[in-house]
Protein backbone atom coordinates (compact mmCIF):
# COMPACT_ATOMS: atom_id res chain seq x y z
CA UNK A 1 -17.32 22.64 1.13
CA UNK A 2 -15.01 23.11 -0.99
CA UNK A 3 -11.43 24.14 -1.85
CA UNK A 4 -10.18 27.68 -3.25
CA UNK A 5 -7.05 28.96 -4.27
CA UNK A 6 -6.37 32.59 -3.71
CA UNK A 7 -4.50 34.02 -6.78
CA UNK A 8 -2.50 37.25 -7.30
CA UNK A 9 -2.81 38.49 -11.03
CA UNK A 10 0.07 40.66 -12.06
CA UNK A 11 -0.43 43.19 -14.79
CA UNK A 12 2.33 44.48 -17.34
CA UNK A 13 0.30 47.58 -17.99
CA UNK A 14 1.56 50.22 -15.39
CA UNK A 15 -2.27 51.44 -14.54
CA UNK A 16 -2.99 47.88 -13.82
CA UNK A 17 -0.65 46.73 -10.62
CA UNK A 18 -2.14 43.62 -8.92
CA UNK A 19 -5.43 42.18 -8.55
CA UNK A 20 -7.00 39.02 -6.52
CA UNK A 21 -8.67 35.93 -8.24
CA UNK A 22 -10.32 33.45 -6.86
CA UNK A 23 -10.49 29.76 -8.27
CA UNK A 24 -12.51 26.70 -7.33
CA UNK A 25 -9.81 23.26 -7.54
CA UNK A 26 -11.98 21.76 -9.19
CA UNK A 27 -10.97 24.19 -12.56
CA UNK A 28 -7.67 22.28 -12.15
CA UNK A 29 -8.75 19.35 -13.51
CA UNK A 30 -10.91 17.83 -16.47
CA UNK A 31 -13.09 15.50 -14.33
CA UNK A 32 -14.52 16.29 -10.74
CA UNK A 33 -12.76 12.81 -9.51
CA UNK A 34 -9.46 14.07 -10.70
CA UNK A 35 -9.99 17.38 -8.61
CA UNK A 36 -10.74 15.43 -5.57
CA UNK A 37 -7.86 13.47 -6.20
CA UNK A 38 -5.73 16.51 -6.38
CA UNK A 39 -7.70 17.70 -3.38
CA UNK A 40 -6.72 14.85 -1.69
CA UNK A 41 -2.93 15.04 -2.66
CA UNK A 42 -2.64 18.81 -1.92
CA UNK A 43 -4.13 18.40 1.36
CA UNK A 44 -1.71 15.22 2.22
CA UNK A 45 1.17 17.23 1.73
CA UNK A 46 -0.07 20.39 3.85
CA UNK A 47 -0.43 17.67 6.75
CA UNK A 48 3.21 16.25 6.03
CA UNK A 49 4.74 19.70 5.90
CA UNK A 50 3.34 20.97 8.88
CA UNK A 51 3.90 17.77 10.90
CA UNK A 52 7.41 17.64 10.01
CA UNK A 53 7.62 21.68 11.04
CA UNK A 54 6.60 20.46 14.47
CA UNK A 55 8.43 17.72 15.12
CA UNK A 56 6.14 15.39 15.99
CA UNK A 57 4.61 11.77 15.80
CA UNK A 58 1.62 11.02 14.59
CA UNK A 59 -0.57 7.90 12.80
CA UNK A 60 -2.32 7.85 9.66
CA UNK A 61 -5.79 7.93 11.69
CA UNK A 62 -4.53 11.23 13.00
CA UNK A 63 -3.94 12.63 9.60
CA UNK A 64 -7.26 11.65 8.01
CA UNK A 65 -9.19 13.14 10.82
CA UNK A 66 -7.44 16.40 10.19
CA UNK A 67 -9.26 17.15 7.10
CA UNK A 68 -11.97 14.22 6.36
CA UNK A 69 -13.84 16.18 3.91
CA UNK A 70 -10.97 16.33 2.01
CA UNK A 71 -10.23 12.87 2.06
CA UNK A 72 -14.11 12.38 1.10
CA UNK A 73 -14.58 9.83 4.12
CA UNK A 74 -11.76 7.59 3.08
CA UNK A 75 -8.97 6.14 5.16
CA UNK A 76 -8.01 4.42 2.20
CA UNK A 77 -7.60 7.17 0.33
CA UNK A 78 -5.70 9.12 3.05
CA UNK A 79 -3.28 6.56 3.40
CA UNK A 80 -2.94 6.45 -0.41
CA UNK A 81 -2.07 9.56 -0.49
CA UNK A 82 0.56 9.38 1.95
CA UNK A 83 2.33 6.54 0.25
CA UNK A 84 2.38 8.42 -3.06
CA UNK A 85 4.00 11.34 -1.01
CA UNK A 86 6.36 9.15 1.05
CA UNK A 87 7.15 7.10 -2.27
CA UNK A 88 7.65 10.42 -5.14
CA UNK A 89 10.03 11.40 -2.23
CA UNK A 90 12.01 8.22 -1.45
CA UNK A 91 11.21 8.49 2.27
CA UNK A 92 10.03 6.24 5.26
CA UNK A 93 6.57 7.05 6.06
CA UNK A 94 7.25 5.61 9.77
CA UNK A 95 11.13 6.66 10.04
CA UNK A 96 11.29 9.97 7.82
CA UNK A 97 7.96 11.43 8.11
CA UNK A 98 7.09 10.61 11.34
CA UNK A 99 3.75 8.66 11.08
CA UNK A 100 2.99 5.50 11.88
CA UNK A 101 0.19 2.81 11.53
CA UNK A 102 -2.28 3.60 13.97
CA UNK A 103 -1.85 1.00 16.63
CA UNK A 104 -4.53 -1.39 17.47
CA UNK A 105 -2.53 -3.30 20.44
CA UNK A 106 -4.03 -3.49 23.77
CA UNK A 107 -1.56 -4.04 26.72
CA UNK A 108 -3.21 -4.57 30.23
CA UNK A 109 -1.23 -5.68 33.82
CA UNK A 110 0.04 -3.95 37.02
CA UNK A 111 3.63 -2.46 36.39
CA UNK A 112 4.63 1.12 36.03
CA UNK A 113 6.66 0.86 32.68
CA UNK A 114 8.69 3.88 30.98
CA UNK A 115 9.97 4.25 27.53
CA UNK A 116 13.70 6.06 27.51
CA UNK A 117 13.71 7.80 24.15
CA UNK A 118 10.18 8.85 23.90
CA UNK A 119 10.04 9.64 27.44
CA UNK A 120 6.81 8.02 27.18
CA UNK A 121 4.84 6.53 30.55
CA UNK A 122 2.55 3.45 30.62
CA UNK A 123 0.70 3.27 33.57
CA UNK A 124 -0.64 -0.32 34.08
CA UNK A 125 -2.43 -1.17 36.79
CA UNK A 126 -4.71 -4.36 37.77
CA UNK A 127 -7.47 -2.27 38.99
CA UNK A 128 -7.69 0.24 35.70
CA UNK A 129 -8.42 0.13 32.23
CA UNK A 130 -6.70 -1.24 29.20
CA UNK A 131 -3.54 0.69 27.16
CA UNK A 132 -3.15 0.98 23.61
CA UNK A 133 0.35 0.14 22.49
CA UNK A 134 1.93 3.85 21.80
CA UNK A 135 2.50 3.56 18.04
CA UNK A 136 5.70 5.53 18.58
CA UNK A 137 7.65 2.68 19.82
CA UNK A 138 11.33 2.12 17.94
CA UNK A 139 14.28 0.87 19.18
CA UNK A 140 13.28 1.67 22.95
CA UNK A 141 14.48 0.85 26.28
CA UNK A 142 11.64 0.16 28.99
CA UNK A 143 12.39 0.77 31.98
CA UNK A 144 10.17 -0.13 35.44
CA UNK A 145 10.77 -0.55 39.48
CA UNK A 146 8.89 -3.30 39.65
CA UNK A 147 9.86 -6.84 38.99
CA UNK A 148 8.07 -8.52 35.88
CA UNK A 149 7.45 -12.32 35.67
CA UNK A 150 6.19 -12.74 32.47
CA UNK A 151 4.40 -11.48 29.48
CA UNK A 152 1.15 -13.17 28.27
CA UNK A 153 -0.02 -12.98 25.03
CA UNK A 154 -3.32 -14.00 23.30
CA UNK A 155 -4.41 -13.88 20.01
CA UNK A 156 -8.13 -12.39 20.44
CA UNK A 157 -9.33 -9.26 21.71
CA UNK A 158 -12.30 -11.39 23.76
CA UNK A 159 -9.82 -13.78 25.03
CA UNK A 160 -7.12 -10.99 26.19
CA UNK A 161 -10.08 -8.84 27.96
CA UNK A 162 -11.36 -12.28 29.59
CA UNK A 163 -8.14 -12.99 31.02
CA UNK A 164 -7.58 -9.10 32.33
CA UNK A 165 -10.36 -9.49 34.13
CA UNK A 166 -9.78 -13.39 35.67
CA UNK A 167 -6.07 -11.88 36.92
CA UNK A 168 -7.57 -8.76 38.87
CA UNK A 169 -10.10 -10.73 40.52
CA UNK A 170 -6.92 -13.62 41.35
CA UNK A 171 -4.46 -10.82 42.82
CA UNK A 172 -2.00 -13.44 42.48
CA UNK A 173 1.50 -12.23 43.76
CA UNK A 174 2.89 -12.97 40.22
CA UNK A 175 3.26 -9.54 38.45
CA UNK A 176 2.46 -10.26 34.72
CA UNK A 177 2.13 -8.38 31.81
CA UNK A 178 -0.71 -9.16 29.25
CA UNK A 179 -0.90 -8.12 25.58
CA UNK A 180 -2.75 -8.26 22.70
CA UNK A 181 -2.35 -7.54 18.76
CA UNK A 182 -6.78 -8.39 17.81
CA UNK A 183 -5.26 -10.58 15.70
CA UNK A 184 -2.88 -10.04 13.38
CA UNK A 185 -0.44 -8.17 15.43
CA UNK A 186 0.45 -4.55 14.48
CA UNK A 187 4.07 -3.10 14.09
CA UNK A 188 3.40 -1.00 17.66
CA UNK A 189 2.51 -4.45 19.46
CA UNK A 190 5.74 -6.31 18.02
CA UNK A 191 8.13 -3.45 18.60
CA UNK A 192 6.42 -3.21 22.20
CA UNK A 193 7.23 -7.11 22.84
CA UNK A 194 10.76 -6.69 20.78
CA UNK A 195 11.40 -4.09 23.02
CA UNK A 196 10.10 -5.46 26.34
CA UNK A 197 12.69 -8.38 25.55
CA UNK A 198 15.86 -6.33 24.90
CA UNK A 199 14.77 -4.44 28.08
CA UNK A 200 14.45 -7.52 30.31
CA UNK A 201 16.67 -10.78 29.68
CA UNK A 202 15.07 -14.14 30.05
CA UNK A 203 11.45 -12.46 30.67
CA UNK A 204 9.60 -15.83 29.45
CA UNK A 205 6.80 -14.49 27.00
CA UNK A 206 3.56 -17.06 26.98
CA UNK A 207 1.29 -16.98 23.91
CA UNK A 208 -1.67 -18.50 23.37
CA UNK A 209 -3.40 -18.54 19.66
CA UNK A 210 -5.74 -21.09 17.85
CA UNK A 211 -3.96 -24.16 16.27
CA UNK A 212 -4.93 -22.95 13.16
CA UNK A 213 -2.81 -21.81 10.01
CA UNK A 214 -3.94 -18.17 10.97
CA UNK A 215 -3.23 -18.58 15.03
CA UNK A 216 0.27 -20.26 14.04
CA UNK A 217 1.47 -17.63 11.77
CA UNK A 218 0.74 -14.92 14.88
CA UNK A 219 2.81 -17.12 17.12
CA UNK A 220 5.65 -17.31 13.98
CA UNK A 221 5.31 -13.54 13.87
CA UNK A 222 5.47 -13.07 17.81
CA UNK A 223 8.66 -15.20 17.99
CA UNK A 224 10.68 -13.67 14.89
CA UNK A 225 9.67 -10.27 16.33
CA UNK A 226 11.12 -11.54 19.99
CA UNK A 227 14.18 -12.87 18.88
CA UNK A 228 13.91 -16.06 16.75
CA UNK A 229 13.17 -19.56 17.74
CA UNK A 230 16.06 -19.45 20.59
CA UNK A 231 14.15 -16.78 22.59
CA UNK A 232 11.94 -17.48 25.77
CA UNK A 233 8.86 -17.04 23.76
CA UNK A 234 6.42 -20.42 24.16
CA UNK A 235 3.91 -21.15 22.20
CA UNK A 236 1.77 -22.01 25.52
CA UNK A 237 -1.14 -23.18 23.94
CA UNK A 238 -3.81 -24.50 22.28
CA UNK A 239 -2.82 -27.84 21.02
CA UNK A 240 -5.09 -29.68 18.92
CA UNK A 241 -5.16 -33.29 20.41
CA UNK A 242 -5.34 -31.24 23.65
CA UNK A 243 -9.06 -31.41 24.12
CA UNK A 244 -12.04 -34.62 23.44
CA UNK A 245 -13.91 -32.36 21.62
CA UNK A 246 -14.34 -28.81 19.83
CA UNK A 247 -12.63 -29.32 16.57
CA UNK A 248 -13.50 -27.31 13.77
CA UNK A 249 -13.27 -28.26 10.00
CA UNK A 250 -10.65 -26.88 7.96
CA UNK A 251 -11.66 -25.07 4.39
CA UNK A 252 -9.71 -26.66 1.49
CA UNK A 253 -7.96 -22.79 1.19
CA UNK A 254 -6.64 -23.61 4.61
CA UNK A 255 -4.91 -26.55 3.70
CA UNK A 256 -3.36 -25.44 1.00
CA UNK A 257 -2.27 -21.92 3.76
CA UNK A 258 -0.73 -24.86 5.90
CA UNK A 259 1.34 -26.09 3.39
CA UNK A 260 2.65 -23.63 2.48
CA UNK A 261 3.15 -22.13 5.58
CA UNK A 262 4.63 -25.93 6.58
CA UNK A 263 7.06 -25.30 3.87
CA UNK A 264 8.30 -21.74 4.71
CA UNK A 265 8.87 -23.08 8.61
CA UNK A 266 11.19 -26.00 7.26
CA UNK A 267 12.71 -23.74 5.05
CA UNK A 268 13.46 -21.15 8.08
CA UNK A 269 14.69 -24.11 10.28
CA UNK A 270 17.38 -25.71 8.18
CA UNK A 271 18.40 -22.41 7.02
CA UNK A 272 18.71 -20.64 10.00
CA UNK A 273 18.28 -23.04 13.17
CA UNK A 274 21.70 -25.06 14.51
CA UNK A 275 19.86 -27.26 16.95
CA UNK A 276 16.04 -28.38 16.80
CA UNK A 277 13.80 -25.63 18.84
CA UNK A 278 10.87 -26.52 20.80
CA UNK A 279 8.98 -23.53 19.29
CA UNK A 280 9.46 -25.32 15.59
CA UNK A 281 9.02 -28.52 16.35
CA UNK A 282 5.63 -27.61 18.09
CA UNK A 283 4.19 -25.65 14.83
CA UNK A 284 5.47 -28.51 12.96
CA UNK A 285 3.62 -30.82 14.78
CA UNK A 286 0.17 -29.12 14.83
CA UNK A 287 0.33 -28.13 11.30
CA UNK A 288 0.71 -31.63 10.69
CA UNK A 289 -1.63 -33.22 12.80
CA UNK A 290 -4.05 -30.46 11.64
CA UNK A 291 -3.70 -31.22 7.63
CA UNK A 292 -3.98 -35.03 8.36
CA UNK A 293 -7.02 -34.82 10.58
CA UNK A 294 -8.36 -32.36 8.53
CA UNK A 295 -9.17 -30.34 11.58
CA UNK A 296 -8.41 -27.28 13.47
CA UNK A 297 -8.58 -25.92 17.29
CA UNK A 298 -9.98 -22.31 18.91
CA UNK A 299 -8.69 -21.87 22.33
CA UNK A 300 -12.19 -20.38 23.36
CA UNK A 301 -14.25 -22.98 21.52
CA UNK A 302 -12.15 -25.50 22.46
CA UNK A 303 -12.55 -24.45 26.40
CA UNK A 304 -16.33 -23.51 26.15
CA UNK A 305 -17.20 -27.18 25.42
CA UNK A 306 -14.41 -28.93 27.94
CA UNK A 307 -15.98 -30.61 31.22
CA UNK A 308 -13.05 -29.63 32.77
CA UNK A 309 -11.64 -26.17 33.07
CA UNK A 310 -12.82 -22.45 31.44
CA UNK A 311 -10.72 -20.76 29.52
CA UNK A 312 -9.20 -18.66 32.06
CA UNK A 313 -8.15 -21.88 34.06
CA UNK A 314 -6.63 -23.56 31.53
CA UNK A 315 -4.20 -20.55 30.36
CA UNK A 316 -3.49 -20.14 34.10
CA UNK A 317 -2.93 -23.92 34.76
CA UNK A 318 -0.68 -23.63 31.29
CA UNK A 319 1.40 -20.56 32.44
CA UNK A 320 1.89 -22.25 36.10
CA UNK A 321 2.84 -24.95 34.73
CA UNK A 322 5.53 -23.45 32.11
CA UNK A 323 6.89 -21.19 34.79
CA UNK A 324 7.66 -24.31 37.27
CA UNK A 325 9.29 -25.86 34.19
CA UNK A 326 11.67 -22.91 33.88
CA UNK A 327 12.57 -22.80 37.59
């Protein structure tokens, strides 16, 4: 399939008037990669135009399915496209044009939450499914009837969906909130915790991530997005001496990510932090331990080969225990 232009020829001669003419987009351009290009580029601002016509959010997944062909199968090239637009015009993609990463964040637990400015409803319950993260999420307030005791956050998709499952078979009286960024954590998933904490003061937020360079950045980038070092965020586990046995070896690449990273927390601490946090001190501390020992720490292979407790007992026996500690 391809694209045509519809063209109106005007004549000068007065027995001539007007006549149609059709043209392939390809004829546009010297090369037929060029022409998809422009195909591409023409297409991306169609989408923009007509999205900003209507008013409405939507994510760059959302635009490429509109018109995959013309994107030849790319994602990458969509979103290309939509920088060059947002860029040659000198606005926000997320703030001026309306469209926003597609979110990846999964959010599971049993309160009824709702977004003020959106108007936007999460239903959470301990007997349904999983909810992505709406990718809409700003500078909301959340609202609920229901009393929240804490948000739990892990740093794997396999780990989050384990725990879901451990807390609606427990029906504990607790009412807790679980969330997940697969990793890396999105803009929708920190904006949803940002705005979770504005909403509710004091909610303690529990996050458990590898002590690993990788699993202590998505703490770092938790915390910042929560509030900084002074907020209730705790970086509830895993430690690395915490277990006899499950250690991984670290790459010489991750060394060198430690150290640096090592650097850039020190850095942030004297620069920015009155008093010594907990929350510092404790990356600090594994970063260190893990660059001397040469080792590092999964939370689900470190659990898998512990005589003691699974991995869904020892982040409940963690959270129990931090929420005693604050009461």
């Amino acid at each position: 399939m391809e694209l045509v232009l519809k063209l109106e020829l005007v004549s000068n001669h007065k027995n001539k008037g007007r006549s149609d003419h059709h043209v392939f987009l390809r004829e546009f351009s010297e090369t037929e990669t060029r022409a998809h290009r422009f195909t591409a580029l023409i297409t991306t601002l169609r989408l923009v135009t007509q999205n900003l016509r209507r008013q409405t959010t939507t994510t760059l997944r959302d635009i490429f399915y509109k018109d995959v062909s013309a994107f030849q199968g790319s994602q990458t090239r969509s979103n290309d496209c939509l920088k060059l637009v947002s860029n040659s015009l000198g606005f926000s993609l997320e703030r001026d044009l309306k469209i926003n990463p597609s979110p990846k964040g999964l959010v599971y637990g049993g309160p009824h939450l709702h977004l003020q400015s959106k108007n936007t409803h999460i239903s959470l319950s301990y007997n349904g499914e999983y909810v992505l993260v709406p990718a809409s999420i700003s500078d909301e307030t959340i609202f609920t009837s229901e009393h929240i005791d804490a948000v739990i956050i892990t740093e794997k998709e396999a780990v989050f969906k384990s725990f879901s499952a451990y807390l609606q078979v427990l029906r504990n009286a607790r009412t807790l909130i679980t969330l997940t960024g697969k990793g890396n954590p999105d803009k929708a998933s920190t904006r949803f915790l940002g705005a979770l904490r504005r909403s509710f003061n004091n909610l303690p937020v529990f996050v458990f991530v590898d002590s690993d360079v990788y699993g202590l950045r998505i703490f770092w980038t938790y915390m910042l997005a929560a509030g900084g070092p002074a907020s209730s965020v705790v970086f509830a586990g895993t430690f690395l001496l915490e277990h006899e046995r499950g250690y991984l070896t670290i790459a010489q690449r991750e060394w060198k990510l430690m150290m640096n990273f090592l650097k850039e927390v020190t850095s942030f601490e004297s620069s920015f932090c009155k008093k010594p946090e907990t929350s510092i001190r404790l990356i600090k501390r594994e970063l260190t331990r893990g660059m001397l020992l040469g080792k590092k720490a999964e939370l689900n292979v470190m659990c898998d080969t512990s005589p003691d407790d699974s991995l869904n007992e020892y982040m409940w026996k963690r959270i129990a225990q931090q929420m005693c500690d604050k009461t």
